[in-house]
Protein backbone atom coordinates (compact mmCIF):
# COMPACT_ATOMS: atom_id res chain seq x y z
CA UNK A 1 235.61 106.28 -72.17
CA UNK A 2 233.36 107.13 -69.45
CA UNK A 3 229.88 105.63 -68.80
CA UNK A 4 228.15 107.65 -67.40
CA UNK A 5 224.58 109.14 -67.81
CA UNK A 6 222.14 111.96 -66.32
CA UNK A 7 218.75 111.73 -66.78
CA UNK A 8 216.08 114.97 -66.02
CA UNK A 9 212.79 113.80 -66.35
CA UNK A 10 209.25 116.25 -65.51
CA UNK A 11 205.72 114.86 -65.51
CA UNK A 12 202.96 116.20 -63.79
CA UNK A 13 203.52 113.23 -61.38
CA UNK A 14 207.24 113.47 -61.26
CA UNK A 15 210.16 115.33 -61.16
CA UNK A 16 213.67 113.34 -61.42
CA UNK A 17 217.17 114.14 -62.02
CA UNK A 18 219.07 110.61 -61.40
CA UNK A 19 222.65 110.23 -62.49
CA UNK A 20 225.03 107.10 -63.10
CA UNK A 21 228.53 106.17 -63.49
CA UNK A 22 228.73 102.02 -64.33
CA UNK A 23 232.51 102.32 -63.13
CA UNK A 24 232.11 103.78 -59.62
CA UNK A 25 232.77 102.79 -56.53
CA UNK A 26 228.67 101.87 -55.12
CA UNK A 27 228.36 105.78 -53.94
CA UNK A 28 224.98 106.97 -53.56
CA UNK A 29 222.79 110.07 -52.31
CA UNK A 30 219.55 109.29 -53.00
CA UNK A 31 216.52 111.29 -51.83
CA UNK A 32 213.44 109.45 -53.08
CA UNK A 33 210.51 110.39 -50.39
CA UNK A 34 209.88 107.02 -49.50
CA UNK A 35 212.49 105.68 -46.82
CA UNK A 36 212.22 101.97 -47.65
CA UNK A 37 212.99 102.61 -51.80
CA UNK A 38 216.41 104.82 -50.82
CA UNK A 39 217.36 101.91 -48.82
CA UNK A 40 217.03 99.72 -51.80
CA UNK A 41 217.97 102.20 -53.91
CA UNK A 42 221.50 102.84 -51.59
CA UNK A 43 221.85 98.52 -51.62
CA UNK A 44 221.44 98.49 -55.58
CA UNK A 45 224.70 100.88 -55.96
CA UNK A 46 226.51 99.63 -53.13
CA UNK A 47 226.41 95.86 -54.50
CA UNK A 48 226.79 96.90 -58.36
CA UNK A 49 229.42 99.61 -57.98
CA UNK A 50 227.65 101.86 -59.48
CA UNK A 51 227.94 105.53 -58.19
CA UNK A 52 224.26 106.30 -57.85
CA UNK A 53 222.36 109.93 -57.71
CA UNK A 54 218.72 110.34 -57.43
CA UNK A 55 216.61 113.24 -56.48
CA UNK A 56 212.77 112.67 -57.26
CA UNK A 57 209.87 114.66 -56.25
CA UNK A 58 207.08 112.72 -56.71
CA UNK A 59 203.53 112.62 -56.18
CA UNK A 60 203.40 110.87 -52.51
CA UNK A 61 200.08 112.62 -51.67
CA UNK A 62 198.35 109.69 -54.07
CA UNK A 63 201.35 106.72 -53.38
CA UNK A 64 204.28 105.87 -54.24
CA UNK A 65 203.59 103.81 -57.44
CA UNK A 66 204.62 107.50 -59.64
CA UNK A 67 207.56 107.79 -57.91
CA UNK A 68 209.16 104.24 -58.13
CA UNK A 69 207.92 103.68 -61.68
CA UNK A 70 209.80 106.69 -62.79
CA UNK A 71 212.97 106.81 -60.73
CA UNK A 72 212.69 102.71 -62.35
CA UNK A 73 212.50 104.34 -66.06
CA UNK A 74 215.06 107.05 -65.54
CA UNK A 75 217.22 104.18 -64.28
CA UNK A 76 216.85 102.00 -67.13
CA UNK A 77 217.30 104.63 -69.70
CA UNK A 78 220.42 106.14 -68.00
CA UNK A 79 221.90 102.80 -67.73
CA UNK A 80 221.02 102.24 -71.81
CA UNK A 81 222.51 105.43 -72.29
CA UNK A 82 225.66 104.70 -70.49
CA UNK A 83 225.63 101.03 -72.74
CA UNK A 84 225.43 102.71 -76.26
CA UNK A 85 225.46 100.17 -78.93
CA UNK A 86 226.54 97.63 -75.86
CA UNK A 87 230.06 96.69 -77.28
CA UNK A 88 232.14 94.84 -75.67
CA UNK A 89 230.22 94.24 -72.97
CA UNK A 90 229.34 90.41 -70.97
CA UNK A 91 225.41 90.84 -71.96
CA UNK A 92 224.61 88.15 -69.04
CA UNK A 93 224.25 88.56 -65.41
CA UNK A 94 223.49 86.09 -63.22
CA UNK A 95 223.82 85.99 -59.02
CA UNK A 96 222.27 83.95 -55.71
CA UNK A 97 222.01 85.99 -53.02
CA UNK A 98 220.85 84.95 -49.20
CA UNK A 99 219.27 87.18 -46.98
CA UNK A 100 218.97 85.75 -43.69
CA UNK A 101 216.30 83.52 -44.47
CA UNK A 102 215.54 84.68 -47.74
CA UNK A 103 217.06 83.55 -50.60
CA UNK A 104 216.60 85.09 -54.28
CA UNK A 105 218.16 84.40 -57.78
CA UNK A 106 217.92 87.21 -60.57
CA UNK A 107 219.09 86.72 -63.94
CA UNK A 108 219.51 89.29 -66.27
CA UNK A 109 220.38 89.72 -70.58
CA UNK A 110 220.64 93.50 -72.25
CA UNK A 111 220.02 91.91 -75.42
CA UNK A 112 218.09 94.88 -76.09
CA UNK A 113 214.58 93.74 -75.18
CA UNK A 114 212.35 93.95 -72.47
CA UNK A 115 210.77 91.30 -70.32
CA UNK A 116 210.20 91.08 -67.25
CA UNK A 117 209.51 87.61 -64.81
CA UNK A 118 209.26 88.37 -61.26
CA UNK A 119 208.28 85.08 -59.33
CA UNK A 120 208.67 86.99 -56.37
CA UNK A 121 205.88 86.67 -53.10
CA UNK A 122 205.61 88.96 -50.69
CA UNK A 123 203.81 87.73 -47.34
CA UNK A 124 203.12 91.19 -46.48
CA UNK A 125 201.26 93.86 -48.05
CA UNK A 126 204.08 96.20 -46.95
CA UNK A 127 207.48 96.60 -45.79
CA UNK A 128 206.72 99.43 -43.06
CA UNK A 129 204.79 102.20 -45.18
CA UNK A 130 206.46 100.78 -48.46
CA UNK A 131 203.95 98.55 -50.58
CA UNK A 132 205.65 95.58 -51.47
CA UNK A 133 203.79 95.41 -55.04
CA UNK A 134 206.15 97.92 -55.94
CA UNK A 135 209.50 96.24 -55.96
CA UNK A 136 207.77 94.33 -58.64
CA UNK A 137 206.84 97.58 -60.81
CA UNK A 138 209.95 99.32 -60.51
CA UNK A 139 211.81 95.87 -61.84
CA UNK A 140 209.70 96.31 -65.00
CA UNK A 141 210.48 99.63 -65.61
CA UNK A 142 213.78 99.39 -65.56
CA UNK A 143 213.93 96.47 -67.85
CA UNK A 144 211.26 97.85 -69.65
CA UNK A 145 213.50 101.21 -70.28
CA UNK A 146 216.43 99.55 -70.64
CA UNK A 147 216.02 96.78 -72.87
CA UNK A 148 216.99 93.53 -71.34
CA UNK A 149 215.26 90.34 -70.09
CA UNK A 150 214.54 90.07 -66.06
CA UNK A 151 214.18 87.28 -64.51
CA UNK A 152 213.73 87.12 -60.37
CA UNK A 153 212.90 83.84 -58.27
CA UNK A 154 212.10 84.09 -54.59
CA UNK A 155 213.64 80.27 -53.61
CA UNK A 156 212.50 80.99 -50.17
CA UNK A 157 211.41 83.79 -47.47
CA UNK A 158 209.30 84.83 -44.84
CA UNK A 159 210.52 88.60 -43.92
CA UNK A 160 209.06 91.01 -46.47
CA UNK A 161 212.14 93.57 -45.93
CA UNK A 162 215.26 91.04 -46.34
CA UNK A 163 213.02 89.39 -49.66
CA UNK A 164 213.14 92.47 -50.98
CA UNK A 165 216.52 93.08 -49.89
CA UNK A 166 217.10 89.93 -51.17
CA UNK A 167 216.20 90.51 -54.75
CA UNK A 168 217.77 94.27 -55.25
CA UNK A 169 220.81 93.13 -54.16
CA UNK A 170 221.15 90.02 -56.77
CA UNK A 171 219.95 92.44 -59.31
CA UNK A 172 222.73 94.50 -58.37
CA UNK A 173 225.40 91.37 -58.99
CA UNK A 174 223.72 90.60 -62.22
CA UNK A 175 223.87 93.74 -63.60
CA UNK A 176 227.31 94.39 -62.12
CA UNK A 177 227.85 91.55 -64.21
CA UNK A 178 226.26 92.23 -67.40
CA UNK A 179 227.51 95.67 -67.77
CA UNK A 180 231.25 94.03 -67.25
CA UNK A 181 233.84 94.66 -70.31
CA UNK A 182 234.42 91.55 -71.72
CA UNK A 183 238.35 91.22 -72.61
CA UNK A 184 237.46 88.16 -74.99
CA UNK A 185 234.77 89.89 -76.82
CA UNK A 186 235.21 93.59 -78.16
CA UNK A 187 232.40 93.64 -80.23
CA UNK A 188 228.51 93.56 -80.08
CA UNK A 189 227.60 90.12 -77.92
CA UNK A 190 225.06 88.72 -80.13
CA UNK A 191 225.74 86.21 -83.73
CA UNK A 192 223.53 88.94 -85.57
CA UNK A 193 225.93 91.82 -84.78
CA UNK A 194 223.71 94.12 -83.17
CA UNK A 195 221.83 94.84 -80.22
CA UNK A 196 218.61 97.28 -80.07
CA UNK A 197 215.21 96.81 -78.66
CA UNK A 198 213.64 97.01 -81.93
């Protein structure tokens, strides 16, 4: 059965229509506004194999924090709505990923509720234009949206670009992991047989 999801979302701060398929191949055409986030954006399906569409026009006259919450939310709902009741699926992600001299773990659960620990420093207010605080806030609304636990530590860094790069690509393994089919276990991953974030 495919898993795949398209999301249209329309605020007065942005307009989004993001699709996903969990069991691509890492395509991606995204067209964000903001150079930096596509980039990331691009990384995050190439490194999960997920096939990846985004189209957002956002507010950029104010920032960019509209834009990469949402595209973050749409994300984490279309990824909940490609899980369903998350059957048969690993739950846990886990990866290490170096980055020249960064280095960044990120652990992940879609137990079906939301938290999100970034221990994640940026030595620069941006990356170019891009303002670094925003990695963090589009991390929380994805897990936020999509029910699951987040968990990113910066081990080490001093480039604000590969940290970041760092980080969205071992999300990317985790949740390539996580979203797995798990051949030993069919049913709902969790002793109390379900999995919602109520």
């Amino acid at each position: 059965m495919p898993r795949t999801a398209t999301i249209e979302r329309n605020t007065a701060e942005t307009k989004i229509l993001l699709t996903v398929d969990l069991d691509g191949s890492g395509n991606a055409s995204v067209v964000t506004g903001l150079g930096f986030f596509d980039h990331m954006l691009t990384l995050l399906a190439g490194h999960s194999l997920f096939d990846l569409t985004i189209r957002c026009d956002g507010d950029l006259h104010v920032d960019g924090h509209h834009t990469v919450e949402d595209v973050g939310r749409g994300l984490g709902t279309a990824i909940k709505d490609c899980l369903g009741d998350r059957r048969g699926i690993r739950r846990y992600g886990h990866a290490i990923i170096p980055m020249d001299e960064s280095l960044a773990t990120v652990a992940v659960d879609l137990g079906g509720r939301s938290a999100c620990i970034f221990a994640v420093d940026f030595p620069v207010p941006t990356i170019g234009t891009f303002d670094a605080q925003l990695v963090e806030v589009f991390w929380e609304s994805v897990a936020a949206t999509l029910g699951a636990n987040f968990h990113a530590v910066l081990h080490h860094g001093k480039n604000g670009h590969h940290i970041a790069e760092a980080v969205f690509k071992a999300a990317a393994r985790a949740l390539r992991m996580a979203v797995e089919p798990d051949p030993r276990q069919p049913g709902i991953p969790s002793t109390k047989g379900t999995l919602t974030s109520s």
